[in-house]
C-alpha atoms as a PDB file:
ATOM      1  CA  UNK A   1      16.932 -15.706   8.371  1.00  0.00           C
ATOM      2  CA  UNK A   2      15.332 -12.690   5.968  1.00  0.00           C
ATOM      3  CA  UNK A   3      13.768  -9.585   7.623  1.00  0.00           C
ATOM      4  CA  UNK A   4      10.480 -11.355   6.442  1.00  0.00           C
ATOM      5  CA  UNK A   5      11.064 -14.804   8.042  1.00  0.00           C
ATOM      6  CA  UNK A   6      11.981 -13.147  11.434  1.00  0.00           C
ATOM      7  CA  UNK A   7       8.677 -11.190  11.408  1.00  0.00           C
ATOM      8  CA  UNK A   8       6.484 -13.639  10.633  1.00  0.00           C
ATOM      9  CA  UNK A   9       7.974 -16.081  12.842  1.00  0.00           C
ATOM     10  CA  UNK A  10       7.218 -13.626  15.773  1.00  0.00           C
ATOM     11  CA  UNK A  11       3.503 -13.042  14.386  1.00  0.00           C
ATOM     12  CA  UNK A  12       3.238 -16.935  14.367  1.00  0.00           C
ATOM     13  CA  UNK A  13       4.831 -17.219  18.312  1.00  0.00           C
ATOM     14  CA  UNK A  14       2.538 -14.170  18.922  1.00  0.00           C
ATOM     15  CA  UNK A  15      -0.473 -15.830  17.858  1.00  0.00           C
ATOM     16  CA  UNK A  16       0.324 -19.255  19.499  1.00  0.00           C
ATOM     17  CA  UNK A  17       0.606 -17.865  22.435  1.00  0.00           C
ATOM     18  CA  UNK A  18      -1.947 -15.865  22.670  1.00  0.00           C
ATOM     19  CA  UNK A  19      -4.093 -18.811  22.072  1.00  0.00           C
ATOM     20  CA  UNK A  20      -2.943 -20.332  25.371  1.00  0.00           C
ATOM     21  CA  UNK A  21      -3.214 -16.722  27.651  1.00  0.00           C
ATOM     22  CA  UNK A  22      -5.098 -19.212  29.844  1.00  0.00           C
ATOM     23  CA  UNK A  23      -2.549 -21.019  30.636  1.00  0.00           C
ATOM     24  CA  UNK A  24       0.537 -18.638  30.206  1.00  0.00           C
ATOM     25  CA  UNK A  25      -0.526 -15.711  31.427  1.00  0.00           C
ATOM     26  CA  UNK A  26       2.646 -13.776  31.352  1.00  0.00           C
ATOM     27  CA  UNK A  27       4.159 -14.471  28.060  1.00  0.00           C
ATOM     28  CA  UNK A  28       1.906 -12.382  25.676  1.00  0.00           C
ATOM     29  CA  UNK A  29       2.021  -9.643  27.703  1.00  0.00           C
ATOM     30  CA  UNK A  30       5.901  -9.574  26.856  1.00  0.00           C
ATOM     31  CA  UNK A  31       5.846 -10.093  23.078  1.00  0.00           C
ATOM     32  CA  UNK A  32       2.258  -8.441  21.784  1.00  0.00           C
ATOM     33  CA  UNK A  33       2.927  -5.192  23.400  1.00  0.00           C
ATOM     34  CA  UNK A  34       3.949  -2.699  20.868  1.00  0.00           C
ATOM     35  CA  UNK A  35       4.407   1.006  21.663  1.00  0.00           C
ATOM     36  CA  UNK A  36       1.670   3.311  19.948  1.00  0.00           C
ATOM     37  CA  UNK A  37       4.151   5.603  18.640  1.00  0.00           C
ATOM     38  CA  UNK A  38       5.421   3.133  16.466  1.00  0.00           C
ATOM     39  CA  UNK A  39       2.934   2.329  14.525  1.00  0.00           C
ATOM     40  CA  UNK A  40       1.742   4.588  10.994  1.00  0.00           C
ATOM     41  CA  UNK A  41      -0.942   4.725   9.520  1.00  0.00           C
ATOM     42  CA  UNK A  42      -0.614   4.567   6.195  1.00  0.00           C
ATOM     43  CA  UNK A  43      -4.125   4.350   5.197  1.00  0.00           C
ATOM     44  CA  UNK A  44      -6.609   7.216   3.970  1.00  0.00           C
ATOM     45  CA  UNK A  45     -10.105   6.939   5.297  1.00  0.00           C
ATOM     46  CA  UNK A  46     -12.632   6.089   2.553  1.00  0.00           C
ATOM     47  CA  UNK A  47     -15.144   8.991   2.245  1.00  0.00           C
ATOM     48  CA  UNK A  48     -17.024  11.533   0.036  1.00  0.00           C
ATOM     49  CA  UNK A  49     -13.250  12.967  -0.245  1.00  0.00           C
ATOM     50  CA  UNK A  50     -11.704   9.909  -1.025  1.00  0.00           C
ATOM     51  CA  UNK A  51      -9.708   9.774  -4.780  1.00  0.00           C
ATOM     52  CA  UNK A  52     -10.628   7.632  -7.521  1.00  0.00           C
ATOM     53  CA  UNK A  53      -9.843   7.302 -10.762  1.00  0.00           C
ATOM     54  CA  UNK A  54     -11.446   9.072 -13.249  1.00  0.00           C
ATOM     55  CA  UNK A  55     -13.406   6.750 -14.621  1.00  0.00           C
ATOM     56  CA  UNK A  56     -14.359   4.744 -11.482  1.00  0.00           C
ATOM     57  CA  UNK A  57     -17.118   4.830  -9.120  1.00  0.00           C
ATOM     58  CA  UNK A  58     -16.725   6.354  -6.344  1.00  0.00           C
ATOM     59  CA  UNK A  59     -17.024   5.593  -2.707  1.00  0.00           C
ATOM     60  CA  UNK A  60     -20.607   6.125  -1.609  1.00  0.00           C
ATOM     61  CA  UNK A  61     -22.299   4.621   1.831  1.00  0.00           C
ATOM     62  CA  UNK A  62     -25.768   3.646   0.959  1.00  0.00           C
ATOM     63  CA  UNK A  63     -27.593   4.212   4.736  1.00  0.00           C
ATOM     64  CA  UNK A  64     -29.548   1.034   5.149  1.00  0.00           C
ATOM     65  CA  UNK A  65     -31.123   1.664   9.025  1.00  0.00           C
ATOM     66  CA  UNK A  66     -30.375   4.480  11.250  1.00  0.00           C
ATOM     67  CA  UNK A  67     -32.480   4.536  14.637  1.00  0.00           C
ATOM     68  CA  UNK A  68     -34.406   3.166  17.258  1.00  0.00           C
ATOM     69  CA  UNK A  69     -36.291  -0.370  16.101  1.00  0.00           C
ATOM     70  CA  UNK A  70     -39.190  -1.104  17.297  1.00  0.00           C
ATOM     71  CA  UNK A  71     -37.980  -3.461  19.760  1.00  0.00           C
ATOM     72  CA  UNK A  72     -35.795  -0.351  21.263  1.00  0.00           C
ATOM     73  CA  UNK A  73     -32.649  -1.178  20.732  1.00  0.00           C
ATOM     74  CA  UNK A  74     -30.382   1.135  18.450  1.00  0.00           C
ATOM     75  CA  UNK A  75     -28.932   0.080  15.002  1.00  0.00           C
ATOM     76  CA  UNK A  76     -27.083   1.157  12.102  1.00  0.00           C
ATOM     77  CA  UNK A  77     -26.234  -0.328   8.664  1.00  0.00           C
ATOM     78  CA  UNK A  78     -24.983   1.070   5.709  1.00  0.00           C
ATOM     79  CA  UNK A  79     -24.350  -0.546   2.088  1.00  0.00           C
ATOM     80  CA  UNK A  80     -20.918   0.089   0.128  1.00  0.00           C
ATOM     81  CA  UNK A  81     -20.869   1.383  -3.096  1.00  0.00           C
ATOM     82  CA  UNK A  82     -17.154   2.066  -4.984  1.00  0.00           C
ATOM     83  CA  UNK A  83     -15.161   0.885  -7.290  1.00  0.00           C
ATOM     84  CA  UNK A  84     -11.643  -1.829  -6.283  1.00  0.00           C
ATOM     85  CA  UNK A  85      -9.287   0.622  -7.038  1.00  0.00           C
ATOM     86  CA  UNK A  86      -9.517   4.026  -5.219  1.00  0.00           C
ATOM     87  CA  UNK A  87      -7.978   5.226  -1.791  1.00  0.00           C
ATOM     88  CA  UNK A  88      -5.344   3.047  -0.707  1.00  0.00           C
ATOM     89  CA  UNK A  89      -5.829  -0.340  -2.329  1.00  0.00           C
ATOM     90  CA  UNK A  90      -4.039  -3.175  -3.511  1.00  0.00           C
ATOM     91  CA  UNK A  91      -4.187  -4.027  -7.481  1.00  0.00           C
ATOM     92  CA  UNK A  92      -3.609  -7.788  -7.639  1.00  0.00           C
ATOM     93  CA  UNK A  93      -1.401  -9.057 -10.559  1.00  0.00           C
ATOM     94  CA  UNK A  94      -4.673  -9.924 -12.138  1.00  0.00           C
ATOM     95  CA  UNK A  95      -5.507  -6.244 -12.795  1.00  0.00           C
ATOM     96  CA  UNK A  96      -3.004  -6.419 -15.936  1.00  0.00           C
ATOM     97  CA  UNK A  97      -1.973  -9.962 -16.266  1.00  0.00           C
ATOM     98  CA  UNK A  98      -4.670 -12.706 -17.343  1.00  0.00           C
ATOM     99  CA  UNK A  99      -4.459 -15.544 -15.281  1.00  0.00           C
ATOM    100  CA  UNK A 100      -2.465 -14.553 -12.418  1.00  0.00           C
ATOM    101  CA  UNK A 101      -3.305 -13.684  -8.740  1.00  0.00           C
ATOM    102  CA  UNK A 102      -6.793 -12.446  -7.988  1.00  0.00           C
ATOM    103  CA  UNK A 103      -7.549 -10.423  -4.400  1.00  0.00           C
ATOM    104  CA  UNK A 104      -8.209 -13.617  -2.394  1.00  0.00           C
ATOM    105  CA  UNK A 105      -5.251 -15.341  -3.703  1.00  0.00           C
ATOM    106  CA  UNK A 106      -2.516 -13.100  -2.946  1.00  0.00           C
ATOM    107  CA  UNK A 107      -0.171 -14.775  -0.852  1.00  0.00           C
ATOM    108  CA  UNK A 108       0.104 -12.821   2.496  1.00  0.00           C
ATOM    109  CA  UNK A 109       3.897 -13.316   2.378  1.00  0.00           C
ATOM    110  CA  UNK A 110       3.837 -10.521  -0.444  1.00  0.00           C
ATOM    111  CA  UNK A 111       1.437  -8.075   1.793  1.00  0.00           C
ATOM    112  CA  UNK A 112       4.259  -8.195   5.079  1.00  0.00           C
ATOM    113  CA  UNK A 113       7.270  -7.323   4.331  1.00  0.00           C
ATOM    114  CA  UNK A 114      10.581  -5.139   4.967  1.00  0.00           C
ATOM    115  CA  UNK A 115       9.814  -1.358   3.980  1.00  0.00           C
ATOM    116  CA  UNK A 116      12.076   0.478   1.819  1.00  0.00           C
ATOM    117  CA  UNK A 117      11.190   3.649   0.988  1.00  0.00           C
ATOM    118  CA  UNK A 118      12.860   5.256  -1.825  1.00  0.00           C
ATOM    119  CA  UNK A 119      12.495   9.574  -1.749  1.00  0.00           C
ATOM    120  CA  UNK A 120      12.421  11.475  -4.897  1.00  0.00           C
ATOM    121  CA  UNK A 121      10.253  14.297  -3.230  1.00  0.00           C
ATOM    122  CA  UNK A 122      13.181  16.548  -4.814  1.00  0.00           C
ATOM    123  CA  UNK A 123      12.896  15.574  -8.513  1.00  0.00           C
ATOM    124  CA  UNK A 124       8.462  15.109  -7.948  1.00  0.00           C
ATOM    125  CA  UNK A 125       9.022  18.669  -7.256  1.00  0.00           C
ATOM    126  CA  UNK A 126      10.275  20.136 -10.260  1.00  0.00           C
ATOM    127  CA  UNK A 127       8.350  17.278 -12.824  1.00  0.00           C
ATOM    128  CA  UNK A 128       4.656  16.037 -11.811  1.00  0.00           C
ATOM    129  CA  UNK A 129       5.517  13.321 -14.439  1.00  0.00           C
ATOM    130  CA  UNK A 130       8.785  12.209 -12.765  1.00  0.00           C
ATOM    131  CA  UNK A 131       9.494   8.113 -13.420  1.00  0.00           C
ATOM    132  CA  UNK A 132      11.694   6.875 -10.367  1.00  0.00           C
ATOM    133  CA  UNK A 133      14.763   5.652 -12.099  1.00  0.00           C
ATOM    134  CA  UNK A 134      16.966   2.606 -11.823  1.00  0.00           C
ATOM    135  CA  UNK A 135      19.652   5.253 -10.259  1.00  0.00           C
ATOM    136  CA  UNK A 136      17.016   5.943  -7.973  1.00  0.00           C
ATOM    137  CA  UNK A 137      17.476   2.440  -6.677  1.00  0.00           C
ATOM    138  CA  UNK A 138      20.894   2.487  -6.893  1.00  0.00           C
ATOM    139  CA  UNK A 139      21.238   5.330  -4.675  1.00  0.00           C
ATOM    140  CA  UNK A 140      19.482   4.527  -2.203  1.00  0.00           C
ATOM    141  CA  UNK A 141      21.519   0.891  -2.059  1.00  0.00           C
ATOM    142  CA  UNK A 142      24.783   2.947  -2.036  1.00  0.00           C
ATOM    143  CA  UNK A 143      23.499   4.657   1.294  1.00  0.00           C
ATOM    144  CA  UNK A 144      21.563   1.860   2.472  1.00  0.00           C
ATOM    145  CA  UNK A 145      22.469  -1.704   1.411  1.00  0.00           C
ATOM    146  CA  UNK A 146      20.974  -4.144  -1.391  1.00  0.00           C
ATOM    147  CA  UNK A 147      17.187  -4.451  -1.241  1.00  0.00           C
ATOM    148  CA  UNK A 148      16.073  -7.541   0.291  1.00  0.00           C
ATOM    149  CA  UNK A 149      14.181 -10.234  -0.807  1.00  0.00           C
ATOM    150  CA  UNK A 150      10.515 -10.101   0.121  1.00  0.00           C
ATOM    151  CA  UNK A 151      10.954  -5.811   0.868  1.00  0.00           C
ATOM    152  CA  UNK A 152       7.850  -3.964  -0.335  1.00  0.00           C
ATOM    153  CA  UNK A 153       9.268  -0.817  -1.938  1.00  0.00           C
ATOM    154  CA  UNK A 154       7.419   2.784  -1.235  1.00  0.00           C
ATOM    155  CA  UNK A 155       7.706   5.749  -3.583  1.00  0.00           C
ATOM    156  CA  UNK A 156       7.770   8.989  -1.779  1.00  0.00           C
ATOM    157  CA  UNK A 157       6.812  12.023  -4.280  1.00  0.00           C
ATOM    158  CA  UNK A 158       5.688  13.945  -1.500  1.00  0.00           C
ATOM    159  CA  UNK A 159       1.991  13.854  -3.486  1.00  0.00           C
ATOM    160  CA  UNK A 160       0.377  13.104  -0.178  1.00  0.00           C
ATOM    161  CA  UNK A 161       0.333  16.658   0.450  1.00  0.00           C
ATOM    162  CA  UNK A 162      -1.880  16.983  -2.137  1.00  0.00           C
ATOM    163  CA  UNK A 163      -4.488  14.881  -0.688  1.00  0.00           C
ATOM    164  CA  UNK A 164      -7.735  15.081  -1.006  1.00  0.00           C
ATOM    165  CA  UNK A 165      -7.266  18.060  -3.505  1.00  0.00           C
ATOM    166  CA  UNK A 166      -8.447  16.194  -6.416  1.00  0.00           C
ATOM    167  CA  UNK A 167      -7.138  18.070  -9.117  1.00  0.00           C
ATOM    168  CA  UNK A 168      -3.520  18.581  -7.858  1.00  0.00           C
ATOM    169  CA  UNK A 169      -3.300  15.204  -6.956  1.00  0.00           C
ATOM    170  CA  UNK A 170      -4.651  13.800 -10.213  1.00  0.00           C
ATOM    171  CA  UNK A 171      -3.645  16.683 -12.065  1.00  0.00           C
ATOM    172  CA  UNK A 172      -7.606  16.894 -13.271  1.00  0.00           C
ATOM    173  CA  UNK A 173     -10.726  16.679 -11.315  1.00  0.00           C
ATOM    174  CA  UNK A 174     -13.194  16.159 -14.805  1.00  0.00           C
ATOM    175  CA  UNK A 175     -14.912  12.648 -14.402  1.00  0.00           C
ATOM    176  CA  UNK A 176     -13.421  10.282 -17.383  1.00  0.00           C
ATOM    177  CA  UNK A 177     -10.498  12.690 -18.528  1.00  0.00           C
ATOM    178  CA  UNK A 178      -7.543  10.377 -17.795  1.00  0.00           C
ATOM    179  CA  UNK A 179      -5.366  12.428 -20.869  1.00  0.00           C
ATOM    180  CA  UNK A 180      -4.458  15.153 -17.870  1.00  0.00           C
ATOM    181  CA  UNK A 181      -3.358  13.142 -15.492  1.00  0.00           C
ATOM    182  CA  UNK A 182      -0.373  13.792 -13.854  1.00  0.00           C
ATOM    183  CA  UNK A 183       1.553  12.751 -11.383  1.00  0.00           C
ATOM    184  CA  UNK A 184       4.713  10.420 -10.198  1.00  0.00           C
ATOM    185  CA  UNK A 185       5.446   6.759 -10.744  1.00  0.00           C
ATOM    186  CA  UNK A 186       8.051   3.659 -11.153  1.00  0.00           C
ATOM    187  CA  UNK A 187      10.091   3.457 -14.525  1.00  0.00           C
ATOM    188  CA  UNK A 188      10.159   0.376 -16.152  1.00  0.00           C
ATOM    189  CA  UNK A 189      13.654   0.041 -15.406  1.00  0.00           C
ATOM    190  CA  UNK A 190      13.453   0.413 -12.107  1.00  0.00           C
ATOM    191  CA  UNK A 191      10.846  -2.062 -11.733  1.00  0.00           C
ATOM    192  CA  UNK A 192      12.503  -4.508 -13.646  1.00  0.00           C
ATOM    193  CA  UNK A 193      15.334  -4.459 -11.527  1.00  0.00           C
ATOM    194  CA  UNK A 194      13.381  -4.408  -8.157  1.00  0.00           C
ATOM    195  CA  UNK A 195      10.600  -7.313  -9.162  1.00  0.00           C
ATOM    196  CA  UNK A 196      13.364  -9.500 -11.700  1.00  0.00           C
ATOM    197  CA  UNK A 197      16.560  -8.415  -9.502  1.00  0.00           C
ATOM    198  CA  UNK A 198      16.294  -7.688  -6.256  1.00  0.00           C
ATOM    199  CA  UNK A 199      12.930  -9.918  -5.812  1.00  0.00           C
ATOM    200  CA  UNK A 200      11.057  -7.820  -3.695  1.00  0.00           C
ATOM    201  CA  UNK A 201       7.415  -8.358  -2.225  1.00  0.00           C
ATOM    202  CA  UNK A 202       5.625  -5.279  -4.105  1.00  0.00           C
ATOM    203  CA  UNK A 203       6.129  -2.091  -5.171  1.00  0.00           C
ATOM    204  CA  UNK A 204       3.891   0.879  -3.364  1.00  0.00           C
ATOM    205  CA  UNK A 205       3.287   4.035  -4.118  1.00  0.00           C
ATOM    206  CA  UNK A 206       1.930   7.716  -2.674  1.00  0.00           C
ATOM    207  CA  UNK A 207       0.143   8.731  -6.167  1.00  0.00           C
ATOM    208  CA  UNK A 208      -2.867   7.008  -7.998  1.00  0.00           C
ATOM    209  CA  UNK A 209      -0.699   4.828  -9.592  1.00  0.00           C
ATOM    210  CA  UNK A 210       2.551   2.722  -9.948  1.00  0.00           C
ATOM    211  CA  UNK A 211       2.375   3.662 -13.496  1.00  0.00           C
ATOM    212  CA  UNK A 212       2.627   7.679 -13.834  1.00  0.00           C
ATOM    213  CA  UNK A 213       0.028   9.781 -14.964  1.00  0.00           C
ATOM    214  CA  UNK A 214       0.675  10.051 -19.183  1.00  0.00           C
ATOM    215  CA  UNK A 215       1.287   6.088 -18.854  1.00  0.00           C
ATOM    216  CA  UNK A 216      -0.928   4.405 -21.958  1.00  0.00           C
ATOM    217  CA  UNK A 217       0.460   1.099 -21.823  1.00  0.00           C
ATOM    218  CA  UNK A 218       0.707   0.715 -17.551  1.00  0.00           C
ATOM    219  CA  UNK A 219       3.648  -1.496 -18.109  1.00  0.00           C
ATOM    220  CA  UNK A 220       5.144  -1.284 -14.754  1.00  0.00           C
ATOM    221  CA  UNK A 221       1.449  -2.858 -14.108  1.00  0.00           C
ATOM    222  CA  UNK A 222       2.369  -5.278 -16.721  1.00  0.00           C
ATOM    223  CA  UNK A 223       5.798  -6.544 -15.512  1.00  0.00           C
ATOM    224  CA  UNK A 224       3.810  -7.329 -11.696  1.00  0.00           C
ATOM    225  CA  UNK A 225       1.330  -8.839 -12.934  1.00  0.00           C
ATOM    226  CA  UNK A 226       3.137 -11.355 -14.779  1.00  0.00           C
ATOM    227  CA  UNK A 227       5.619 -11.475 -12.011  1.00  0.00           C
ATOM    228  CA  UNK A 228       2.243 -12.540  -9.613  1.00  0.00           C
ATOM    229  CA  UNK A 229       2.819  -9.245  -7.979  1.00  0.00           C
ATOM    230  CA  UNK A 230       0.523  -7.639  -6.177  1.00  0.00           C
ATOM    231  CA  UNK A 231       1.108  -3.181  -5.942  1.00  0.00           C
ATOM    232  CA  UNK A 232      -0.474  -0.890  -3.042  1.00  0.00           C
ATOM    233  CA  UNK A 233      -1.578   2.637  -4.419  1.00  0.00           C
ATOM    234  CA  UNK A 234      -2.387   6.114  -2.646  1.00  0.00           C
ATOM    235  CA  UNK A 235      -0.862   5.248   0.584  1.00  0.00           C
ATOM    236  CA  UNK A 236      -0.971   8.072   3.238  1.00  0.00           C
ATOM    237  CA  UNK A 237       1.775   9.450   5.841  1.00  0.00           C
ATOM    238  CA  UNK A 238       4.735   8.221   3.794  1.00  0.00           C
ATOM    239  CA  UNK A 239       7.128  11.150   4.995  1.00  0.00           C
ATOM    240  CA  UNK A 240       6.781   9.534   8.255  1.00  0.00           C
ATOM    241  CA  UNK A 241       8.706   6.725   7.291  1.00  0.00           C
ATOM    242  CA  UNK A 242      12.028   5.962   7.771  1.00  0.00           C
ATOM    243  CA  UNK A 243      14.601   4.860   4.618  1.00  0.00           C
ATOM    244  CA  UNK A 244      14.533   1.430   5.817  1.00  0.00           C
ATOM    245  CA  UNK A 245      13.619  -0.417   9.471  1.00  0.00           C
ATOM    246  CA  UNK A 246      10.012  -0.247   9.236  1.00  0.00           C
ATOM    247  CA  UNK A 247       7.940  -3.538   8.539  1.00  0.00           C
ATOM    248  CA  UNK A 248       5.113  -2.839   6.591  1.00  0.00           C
ATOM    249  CA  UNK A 249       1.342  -4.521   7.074  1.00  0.00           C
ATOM    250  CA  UNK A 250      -1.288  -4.192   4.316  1.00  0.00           C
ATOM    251  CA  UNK A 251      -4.168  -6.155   4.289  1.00  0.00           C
ATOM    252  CA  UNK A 252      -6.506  -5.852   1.856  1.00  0.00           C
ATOM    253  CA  UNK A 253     -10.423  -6.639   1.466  1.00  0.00           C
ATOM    254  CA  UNK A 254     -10.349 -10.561   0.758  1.00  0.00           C
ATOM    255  CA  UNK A 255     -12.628 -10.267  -2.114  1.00  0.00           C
ATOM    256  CA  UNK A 256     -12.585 -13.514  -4.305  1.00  0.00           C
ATOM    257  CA  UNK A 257     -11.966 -13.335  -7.934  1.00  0.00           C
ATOM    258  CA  UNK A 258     -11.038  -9.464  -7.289  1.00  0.00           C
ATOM    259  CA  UNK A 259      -8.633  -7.154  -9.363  1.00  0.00           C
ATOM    260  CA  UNK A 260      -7.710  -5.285  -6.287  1.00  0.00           C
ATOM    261  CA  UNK A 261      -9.400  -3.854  -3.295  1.00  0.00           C
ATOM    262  CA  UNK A 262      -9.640  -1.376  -0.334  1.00  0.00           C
ATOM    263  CA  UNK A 263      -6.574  -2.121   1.968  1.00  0.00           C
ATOM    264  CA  UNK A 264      -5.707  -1.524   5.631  1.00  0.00           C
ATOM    265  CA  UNK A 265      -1.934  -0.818   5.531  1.00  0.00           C
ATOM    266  CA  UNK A 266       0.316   0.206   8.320  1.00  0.00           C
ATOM    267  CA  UNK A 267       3.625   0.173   9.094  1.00  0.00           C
ATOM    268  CA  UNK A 268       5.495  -0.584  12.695  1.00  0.00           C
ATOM    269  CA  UNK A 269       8.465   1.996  12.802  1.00  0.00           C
ATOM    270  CA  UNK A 270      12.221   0.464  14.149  1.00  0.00           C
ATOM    271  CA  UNK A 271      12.536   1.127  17.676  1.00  0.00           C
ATOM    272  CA  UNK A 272      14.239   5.004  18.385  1.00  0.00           C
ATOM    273  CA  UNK A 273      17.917   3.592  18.819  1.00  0.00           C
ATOM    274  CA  UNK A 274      17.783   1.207  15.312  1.00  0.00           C
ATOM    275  CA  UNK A 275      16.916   3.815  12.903  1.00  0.00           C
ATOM    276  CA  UNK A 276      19.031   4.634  10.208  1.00  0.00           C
END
């Protein structure tokens, strides 16, 4: 059984059982509790900081009540203004592929998944346009094992250091000028081989974009989308991941006919004495 089919097996067992905690008091005490200090979050709150791309609107909260009503009871309400794609958000194969996946109908199967998290802080360093290479992969196979099936593979560039400096994590902080971005993202090789290859989940990164900054053509959007794909951009706290162990959670907005969407994504660490 995969590192994906174990998981969700226990999620399922989890769920059952909590649906009968009248009757079985004991049991998902045993199997729901997970220690605190596993869990990562690998999500940046949505703000008046939060990133966007150039040419997107960004996140705004429209207050729509704020006080005492006339009846005397408190409320508050607020409207949400942005754009899918900015913070950490998924971009459904739809985003670059016509007739594939949209938000609501990616499969949740491709937003669990074994992480794998692949570190070229070292080279992001040294080139803000640095493409993760194929003997990127490779590398971290000879160290680690082949990537499995249904794995959702993280970038780490070390960009989220940047965060939310807007210019030295886009490389430009000008509404609409996309021709100075800069920043980290997946080769097309390397994709190939991970999507076509290996047959993983998705592909995640810690920059604005799977594709890196000078990309015109976003073809590592291109080969997911026709792949029915989904990718999860701008995640947070990636250093705090381990090379492999962790299963990772995202969850995005379930917004039908969407070409992405704000996402919730975490990741439960290995316990101390399985991590590699």
């Amino acid at each position: 059984m995969s590192s994906l089919s174990r998981f969700t097996s226990a999620v399922l067992v989890a769920i059952t059982l909590g649906g009968c905690a009248a009757s079985r008091k004991a049991a998902p005490d045993a199997i729901l509790e997970i220690d605190p200090a596993r869990i990562v979050d690998l999500t940046y709150s949505f703000g008046p900081d939060t990133i966007y791309w150039p040419t997107a609107q960004p996140f705004r909260l429209q207050r729509v009540a704020f006080g005492r009503t006339p009846s005397g009871y408190f409320y508050y309400s607020n409207n949400i203004i942005a754009a899918e794609h900015g913070g950490t958000h998924l971009d459904a194969p739809m985003h670059f592929a016509e007739g594939r996946y949209t938000t609501e109908q990616v499969p949740l199967s491709s937003c669990i998944g074994p992480g794998v998290v692949i570190d070229v802080r070292r080279q992001a360093a040294s080139d803000p346009d640095y493409l993760v290479s194929e003997d990127d992969v490779k590398n971290w196979e000879r160290s680690y094992g082949t990537i499995p099936p249904g794995a959702i593979v993280i970038m780490n560039s070390g960009w989220g250091r940047r965060w939310p400096d807007k210019k030295r994590y886009l490389g430009t902080d000008l509404p609409g000028d996309v021709a100075n971005l800069h920043f980290p993202g997946w080769s097309r090789q390397a994709a190939e081989l991970l999507i076509h290859q290996r047959r993983v989940a998705a592909l995640a990164v810690d920059t604005p974009s799977i594709d890196y900054g000078q990309s015109r053509d976003f073809i590592v959007h291109q080969i997911l989308g026709q792949a029915n794909k989904p990718a999860f951009e701008n995640l947070a706290n990636v250093d705090q991941l381990p090379p492999t162990g962790a299963t990772i959670i995202a969850l995005p907005m379930k917004i039908e006919g969407g070409s992405g969407g704000p996402t919730r994504i975490i990741a439960v660490l290995p316990a101390r004495d399985q991590r590699r």
